[in-house]
C-alpha atoms as a PDB file:
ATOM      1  CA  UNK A   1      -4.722 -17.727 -59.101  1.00  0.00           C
ATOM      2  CA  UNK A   2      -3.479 -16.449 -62.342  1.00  0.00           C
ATOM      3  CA  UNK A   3      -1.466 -13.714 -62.441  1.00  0.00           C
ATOM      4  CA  UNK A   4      -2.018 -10.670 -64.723  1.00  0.00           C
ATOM      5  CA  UNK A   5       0.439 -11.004 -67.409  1.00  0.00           C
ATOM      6  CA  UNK A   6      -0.417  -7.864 -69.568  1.00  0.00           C
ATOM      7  CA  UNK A   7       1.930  -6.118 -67.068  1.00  0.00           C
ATOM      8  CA  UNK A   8       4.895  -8.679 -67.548  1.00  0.00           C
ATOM      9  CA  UNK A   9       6.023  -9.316 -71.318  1.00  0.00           C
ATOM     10  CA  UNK A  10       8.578 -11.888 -70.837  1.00  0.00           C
ATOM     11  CA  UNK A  11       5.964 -14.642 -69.973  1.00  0.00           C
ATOM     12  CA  UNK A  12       2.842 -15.957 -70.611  1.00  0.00           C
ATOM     13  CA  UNK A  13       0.405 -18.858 -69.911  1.00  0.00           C
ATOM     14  CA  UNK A  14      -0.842 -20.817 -72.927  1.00  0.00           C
ATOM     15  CA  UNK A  15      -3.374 -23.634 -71.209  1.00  0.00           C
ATOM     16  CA  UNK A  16      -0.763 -25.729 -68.947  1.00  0.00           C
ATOM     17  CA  UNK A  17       2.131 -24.150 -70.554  1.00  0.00           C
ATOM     18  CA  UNK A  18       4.362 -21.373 -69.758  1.00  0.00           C
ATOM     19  CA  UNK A  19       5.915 -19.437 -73.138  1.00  0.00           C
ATOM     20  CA  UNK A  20       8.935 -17.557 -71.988  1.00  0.00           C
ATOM     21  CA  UNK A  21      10.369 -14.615 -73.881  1.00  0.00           C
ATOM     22  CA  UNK A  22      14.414 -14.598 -73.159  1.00  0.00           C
ATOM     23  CA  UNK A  23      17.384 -12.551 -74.213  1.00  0.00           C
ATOM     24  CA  UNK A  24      20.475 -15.128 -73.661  1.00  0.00           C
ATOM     25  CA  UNK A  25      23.983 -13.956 -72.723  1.00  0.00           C
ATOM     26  CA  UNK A  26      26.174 -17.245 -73.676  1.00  0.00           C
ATOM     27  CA  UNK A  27      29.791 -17.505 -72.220  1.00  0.00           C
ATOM     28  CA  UNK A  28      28.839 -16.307 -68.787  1.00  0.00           C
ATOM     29  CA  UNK A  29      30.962 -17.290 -66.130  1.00  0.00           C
ATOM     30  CA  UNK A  30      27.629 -19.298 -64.767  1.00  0.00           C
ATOM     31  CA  UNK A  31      24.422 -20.234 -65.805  1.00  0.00           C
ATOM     32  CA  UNK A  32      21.679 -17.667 -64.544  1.00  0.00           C
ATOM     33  CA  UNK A  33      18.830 -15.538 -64.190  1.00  0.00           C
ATOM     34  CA  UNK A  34      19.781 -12.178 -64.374  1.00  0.00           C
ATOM     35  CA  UNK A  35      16.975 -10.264 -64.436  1.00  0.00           C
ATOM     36  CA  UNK A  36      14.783  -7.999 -66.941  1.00  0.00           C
ATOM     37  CA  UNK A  37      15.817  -6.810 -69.958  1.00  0.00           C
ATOM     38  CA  UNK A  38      14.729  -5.032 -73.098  1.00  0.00           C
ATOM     39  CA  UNK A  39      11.264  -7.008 -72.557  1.00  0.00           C
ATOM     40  CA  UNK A  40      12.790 -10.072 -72.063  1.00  0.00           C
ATOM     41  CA  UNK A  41      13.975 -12.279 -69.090  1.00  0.00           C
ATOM     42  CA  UNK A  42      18.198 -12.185 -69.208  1.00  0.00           C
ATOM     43  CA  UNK A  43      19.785 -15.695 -68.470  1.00  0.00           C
ATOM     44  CA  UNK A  44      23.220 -15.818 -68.482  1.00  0.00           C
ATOM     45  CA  UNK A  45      24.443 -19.046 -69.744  1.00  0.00           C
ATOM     46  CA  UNK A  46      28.025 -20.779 -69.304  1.00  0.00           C
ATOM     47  CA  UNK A  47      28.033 -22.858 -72.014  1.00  0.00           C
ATOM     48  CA  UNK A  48      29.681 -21.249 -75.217  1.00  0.00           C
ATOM     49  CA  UNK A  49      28.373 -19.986 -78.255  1.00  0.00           C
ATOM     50  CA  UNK A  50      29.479 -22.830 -80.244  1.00  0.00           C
ATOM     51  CA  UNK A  51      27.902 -25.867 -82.305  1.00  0.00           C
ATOM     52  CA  UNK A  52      24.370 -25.146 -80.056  1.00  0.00           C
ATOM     53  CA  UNK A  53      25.952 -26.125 -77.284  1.00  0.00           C
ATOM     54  CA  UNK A  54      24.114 -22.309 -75.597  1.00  0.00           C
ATOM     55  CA  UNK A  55      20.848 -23.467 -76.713  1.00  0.00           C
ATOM     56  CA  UNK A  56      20.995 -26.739 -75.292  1.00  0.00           C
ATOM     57  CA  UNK A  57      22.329 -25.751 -72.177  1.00  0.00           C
ATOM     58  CA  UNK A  58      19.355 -23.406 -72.107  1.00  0.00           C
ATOM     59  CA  UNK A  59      17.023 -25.887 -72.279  1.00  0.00           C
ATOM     60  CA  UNK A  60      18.855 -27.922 -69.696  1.00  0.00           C
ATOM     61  CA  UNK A  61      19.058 -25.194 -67.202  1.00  0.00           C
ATOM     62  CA  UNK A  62      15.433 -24.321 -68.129  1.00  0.00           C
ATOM     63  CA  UNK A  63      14.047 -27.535 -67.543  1.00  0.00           C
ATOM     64  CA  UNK A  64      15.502 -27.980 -64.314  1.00  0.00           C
ATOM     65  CA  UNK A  65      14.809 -24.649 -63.049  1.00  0.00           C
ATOM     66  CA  UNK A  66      10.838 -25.866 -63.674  1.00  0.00           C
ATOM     67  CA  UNK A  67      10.563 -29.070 -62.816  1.00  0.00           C
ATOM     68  CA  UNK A  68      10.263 -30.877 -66.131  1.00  0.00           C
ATOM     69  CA  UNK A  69      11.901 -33.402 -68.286  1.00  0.00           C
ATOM     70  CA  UNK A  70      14.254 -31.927 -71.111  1.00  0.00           C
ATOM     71  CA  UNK A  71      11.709 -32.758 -73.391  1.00  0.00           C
ATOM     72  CA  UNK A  72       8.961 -30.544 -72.091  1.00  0.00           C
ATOM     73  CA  UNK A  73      11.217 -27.545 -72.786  1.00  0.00           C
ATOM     74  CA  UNK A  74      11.259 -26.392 -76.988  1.00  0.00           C
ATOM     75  CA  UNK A  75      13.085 -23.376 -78.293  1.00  0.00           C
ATOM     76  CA  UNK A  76       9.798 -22.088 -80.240  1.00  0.00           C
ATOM     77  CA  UNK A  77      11.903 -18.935 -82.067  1.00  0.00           C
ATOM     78  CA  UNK A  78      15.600 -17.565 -81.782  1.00  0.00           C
ATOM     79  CA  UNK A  79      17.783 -20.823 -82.342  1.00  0.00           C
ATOM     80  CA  UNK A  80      20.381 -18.112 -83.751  1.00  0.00           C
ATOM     81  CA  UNK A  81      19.666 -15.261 -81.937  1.00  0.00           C
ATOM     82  CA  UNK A  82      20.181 -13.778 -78.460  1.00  0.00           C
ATOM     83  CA  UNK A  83      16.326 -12.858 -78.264  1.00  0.00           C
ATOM     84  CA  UNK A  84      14.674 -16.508 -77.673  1.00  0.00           C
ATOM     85  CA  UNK A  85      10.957 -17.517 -77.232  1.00  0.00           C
ATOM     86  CA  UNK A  86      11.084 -20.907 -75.392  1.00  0.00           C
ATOM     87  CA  UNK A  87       7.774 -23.040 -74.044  1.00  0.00           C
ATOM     88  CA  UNK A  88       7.936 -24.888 -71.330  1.00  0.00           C
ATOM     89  CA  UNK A  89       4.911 -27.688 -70.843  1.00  0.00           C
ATOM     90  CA  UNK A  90       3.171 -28.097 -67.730  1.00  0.00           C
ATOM     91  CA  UNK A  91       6.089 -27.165 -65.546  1.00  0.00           C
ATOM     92  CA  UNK A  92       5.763 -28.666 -61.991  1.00  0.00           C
ATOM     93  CA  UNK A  93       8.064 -25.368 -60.482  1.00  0.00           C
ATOM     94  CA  UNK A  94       7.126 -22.363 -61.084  1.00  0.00           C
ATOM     95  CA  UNK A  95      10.128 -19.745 -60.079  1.00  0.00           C
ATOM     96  CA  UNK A  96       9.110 -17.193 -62.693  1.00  0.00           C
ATOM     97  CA  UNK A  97       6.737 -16.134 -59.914  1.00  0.00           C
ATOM     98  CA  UNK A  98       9.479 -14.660 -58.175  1.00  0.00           C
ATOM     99  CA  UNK A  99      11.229 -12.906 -61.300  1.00  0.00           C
ATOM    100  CA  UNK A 100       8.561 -10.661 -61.132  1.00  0.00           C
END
């Protein structure tokens, strides 16, 4: 069963895929979901700022947090920016359930 995603705005289904819609904190002390904020889902990440070493460790954490291979999991929008739309394909786990 679907859920109703009009009422969440940091997700959304797009056929098998999952389109996430993340504000990322980078130089965390660890790498982790931190809840809801400003429409987005908050993940703290440990990895610095630097050289897109964030980003990838985003897509690291991401794609183990759902079950796929790293190449299932592709920053869409935000490869600058703190405010990040990331898709994840067909993901085997799905956790988000329990971010709600």
């Amino acid at each position: 069963m679907a859920l109703d995603n009009r009422a969440v705005s940091w997700w959304r289904e797009d056929g098998d895929d999952l389109v996430l819609t993340l504000y990322v904190q980078p130089g965390a002390k660890r790498t982790e979901i931190q809840g809801r904020y400003d429409g987005a889902l908050k993940v703290r990440l440990a990895a610095p700022p630097v050289d897109g070493k964030a980003n990838q460790a985003l897509l690291r954490f991401l794609a183990d947090t759902f079950g796929v291979g790293l190449r299932a999991v592709t920053l869409e929008q935000g490869q600058s920016n703190r405010h990040k739309i990331v898709r994840i394909a067909a993901p085997t786990k799905r956790p988000d359930r329990e971010w709600l």
